[in-house]
C-alpha atoms as a PDB file:
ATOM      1  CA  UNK A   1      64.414  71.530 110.932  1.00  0.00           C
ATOM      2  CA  UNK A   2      63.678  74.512 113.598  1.00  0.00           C
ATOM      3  CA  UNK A   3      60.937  75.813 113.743  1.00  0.00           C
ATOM      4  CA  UNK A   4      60.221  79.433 112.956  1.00  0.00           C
ATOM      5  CA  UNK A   5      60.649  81.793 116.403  1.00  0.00           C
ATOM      6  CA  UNK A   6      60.341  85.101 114.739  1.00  0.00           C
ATOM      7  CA  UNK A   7      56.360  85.284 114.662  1.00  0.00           C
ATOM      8  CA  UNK A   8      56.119  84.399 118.380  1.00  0.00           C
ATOM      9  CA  UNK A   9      59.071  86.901 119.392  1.00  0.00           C
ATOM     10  CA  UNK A  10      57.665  89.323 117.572  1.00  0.00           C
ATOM     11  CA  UNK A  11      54.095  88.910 118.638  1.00  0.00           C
ATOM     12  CA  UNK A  12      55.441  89.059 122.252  1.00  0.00           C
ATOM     13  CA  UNK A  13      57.382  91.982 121.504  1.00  0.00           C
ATOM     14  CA  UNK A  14      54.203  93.645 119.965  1.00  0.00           C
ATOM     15  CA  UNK A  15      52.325  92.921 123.390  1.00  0.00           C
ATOM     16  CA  UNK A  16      54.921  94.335 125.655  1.00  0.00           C
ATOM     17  CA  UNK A  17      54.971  97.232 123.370  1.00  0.00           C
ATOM     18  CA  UNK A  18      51.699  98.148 123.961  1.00  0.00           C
ATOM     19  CA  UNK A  19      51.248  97.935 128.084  1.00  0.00           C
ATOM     20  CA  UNK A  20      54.620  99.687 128.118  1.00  0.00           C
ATOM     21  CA  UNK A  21      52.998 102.659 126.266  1.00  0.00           C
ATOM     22  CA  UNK A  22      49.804 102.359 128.247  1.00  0.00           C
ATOM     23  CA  UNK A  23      51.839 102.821 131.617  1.00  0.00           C
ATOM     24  CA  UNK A  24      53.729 105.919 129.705  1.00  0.00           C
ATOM     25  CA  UNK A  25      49.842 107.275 128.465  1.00  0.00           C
ATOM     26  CA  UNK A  26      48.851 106.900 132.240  1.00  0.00           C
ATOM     27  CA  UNK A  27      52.081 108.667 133.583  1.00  0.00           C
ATOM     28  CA  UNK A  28      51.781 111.453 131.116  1.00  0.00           C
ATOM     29  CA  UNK A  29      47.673 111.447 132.384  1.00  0.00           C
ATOM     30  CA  UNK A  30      48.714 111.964 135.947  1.00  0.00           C
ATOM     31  CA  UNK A  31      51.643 114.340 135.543  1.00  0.00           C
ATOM     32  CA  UNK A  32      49.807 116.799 137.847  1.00  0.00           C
ATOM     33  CA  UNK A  33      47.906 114.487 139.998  1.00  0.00           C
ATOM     34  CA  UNK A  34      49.020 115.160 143.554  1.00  0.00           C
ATOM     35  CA  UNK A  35      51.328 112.366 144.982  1.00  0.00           C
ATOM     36  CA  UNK A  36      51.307 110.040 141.715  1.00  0.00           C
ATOM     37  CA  UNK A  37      54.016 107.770 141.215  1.00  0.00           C
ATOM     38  CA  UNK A  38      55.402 107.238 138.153  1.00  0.00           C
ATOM     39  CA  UNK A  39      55.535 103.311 136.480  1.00  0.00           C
ATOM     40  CA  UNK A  40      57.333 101.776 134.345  1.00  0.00           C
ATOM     41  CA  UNK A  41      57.922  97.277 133.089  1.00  0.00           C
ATOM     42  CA  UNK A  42      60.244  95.029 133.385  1.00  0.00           C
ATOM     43  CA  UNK A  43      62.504  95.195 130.328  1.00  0.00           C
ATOM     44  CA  UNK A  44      61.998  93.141 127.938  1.00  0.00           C
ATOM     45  CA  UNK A  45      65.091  91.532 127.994  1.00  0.00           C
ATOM     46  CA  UNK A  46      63.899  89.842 131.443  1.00  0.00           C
ATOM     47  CA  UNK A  47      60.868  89.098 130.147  1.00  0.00           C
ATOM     48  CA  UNK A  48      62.233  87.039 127.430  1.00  0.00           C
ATOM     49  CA  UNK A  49      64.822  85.540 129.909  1.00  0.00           C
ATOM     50  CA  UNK A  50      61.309  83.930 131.286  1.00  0.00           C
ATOM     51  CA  UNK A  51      60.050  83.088 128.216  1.00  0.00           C
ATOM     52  CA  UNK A  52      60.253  79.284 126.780  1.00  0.00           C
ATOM     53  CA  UNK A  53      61.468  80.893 123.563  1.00  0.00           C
ATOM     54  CA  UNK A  54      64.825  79.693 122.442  1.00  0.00           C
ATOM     55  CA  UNK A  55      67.630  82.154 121.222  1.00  0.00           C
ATOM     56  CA  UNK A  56      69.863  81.202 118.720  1.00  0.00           C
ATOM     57  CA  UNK A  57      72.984  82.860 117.601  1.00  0.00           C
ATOM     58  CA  UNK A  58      75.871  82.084 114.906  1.00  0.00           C
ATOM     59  CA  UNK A  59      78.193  84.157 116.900  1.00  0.00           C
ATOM     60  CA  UNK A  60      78.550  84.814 120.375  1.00  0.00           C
ATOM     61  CA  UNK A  61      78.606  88.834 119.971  1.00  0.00           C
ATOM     62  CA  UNK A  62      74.967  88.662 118.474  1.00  0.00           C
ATOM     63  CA  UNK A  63      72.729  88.249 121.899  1.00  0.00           C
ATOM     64  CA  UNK A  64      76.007  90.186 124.522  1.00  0.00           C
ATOM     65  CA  UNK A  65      74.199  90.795 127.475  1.00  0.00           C
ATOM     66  CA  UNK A  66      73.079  94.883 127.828  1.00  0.00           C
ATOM     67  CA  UNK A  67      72.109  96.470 130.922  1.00  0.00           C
ATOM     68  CA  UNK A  68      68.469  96.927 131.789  1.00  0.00           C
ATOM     69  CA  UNK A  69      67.531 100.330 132.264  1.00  0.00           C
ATOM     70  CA  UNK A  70      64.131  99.533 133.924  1.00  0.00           C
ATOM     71  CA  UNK A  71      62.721  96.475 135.887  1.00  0.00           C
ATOM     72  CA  UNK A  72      59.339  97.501 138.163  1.00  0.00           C
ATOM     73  CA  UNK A  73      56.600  99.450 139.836  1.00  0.00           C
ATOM     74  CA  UNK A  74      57.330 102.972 140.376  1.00  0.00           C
ATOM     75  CA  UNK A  75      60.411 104.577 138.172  1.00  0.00           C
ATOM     76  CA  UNK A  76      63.385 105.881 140.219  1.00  0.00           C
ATOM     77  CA  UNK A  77      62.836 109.779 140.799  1.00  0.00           C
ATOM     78  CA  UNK A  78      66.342 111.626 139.921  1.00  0.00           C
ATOM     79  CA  UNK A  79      67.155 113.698 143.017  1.00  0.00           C
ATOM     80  CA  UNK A  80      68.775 116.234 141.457  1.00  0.00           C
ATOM     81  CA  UNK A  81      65.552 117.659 139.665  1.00  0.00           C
ATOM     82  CA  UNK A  82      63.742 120.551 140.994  1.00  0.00           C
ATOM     83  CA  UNK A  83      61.204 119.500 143.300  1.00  0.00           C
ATOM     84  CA  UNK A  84      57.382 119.411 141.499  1.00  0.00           C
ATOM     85  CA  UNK A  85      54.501 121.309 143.351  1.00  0.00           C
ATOM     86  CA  UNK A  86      52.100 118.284 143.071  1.00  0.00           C
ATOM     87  CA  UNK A  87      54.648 115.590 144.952  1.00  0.00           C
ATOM     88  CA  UNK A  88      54.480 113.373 141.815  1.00  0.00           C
ATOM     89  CA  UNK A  89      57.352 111.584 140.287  1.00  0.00           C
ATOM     90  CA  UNK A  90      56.207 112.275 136.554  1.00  0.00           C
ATOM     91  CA  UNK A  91      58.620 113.762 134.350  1.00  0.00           C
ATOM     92  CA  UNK A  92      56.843 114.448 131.285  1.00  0.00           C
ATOM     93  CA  UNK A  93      60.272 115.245 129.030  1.00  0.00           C
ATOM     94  CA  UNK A  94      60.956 111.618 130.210  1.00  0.00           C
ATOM     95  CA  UNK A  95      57.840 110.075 129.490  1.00  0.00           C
ATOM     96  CA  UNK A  96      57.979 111.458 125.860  1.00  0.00           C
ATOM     97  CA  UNK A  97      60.989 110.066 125.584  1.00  0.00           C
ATOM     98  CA  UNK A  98      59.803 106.530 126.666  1.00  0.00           C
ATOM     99  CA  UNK A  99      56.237 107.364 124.355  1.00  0.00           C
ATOM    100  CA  UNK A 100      58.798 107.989 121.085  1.00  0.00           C
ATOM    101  CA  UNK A 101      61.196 104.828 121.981  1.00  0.00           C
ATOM    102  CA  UNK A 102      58.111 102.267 122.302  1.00  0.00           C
ATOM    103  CA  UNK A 103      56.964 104.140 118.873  1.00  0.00           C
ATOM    104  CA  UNK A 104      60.552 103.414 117.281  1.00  0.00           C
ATOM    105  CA  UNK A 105      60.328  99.705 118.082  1.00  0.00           C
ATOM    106  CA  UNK A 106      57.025  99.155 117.637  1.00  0.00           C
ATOM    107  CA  UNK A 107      57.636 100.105 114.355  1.00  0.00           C
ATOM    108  CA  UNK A 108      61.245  98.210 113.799  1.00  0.00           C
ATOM    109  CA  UNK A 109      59.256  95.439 114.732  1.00  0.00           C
ATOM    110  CA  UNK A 110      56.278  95.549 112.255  1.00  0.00           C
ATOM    111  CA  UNK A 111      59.139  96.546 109.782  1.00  0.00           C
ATOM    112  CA  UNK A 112      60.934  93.054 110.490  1.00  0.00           C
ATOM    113  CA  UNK A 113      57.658  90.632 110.399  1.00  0.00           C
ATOM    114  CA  UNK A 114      56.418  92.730 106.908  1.00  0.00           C
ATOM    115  CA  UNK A 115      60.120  91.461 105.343  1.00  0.00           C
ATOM    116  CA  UNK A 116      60.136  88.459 107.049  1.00  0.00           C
ATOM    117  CA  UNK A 117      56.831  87.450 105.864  1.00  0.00           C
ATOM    118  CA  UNK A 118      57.729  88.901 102.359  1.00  0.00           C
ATOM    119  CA  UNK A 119      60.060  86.644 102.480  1.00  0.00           C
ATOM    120  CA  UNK A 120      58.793  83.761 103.235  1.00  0.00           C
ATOM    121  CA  UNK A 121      55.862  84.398 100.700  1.00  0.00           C
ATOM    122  CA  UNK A 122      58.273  84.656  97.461  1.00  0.00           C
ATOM    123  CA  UNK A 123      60.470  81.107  99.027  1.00  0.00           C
ATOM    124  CA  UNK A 124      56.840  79.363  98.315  1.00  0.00           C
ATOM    125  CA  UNK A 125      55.688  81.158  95.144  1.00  0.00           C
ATOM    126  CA  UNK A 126      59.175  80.155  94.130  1.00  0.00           C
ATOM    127  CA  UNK A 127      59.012  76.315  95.025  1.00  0.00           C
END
């Protein structure tokens, strides 16, 4: 029998949920600090490409490869903008955005465990 991987993707989705909003918190923080560059992480699609956890699907269309919108360091600054008086590369629409998505899957993913776990809990009460 497999052993269960949702706990430990979920846990490691959890914890790259929460530095991604603490680079967004510190972007929105310097959005008027002369010079700042704005950050993002690698997606997390990389990071579980480097992970030893296995993915299994029943279909090959489950796990189709999507593009990666981010992967390092600073975030790319979109030329065609209007030019901000402190230098900085902060675009606070954009980091709300980014604040709102990490809220969305944080909470898709606490949404999946709580069934999962339901789940599991009424297989045992019922064996």
């Amino acid at each position: 029998m497999q052993p269960i991987q949702l706990f430990e993707l979920a846990s490691k989705q959890a914890e790259w949920l929460t530095v991604r909003q603490s680079v967004v918190s510190g972007n929105i923080a310097n959005a008027n600090t002369p010079g700042f560059r704005a950050k993002d992480v690698t997606s997390f699609d990389q990071i579980m490409k480097s992970t030893d956890i296995p993915m299994r699907a029943t279909n090959p269309l489950h796990f189709a490869e999507t593009p990666t919108e981010t992967y390092v360091v600073e975030s790319e600054v979109d030329k065609g903008a209007a030019s901000q008086l402190s230098g900085n590369s902060v675009d606070l629409a954009d980091e709300l955005m980014k604040s709102g998505s990490v809220k969305r899957d944080y909470d898709l993913n606490t949404s999946v465990v709580k069934a999962f776990n339901k789940m599991m809990l009424m297989t045992v009460r019922k064996g």
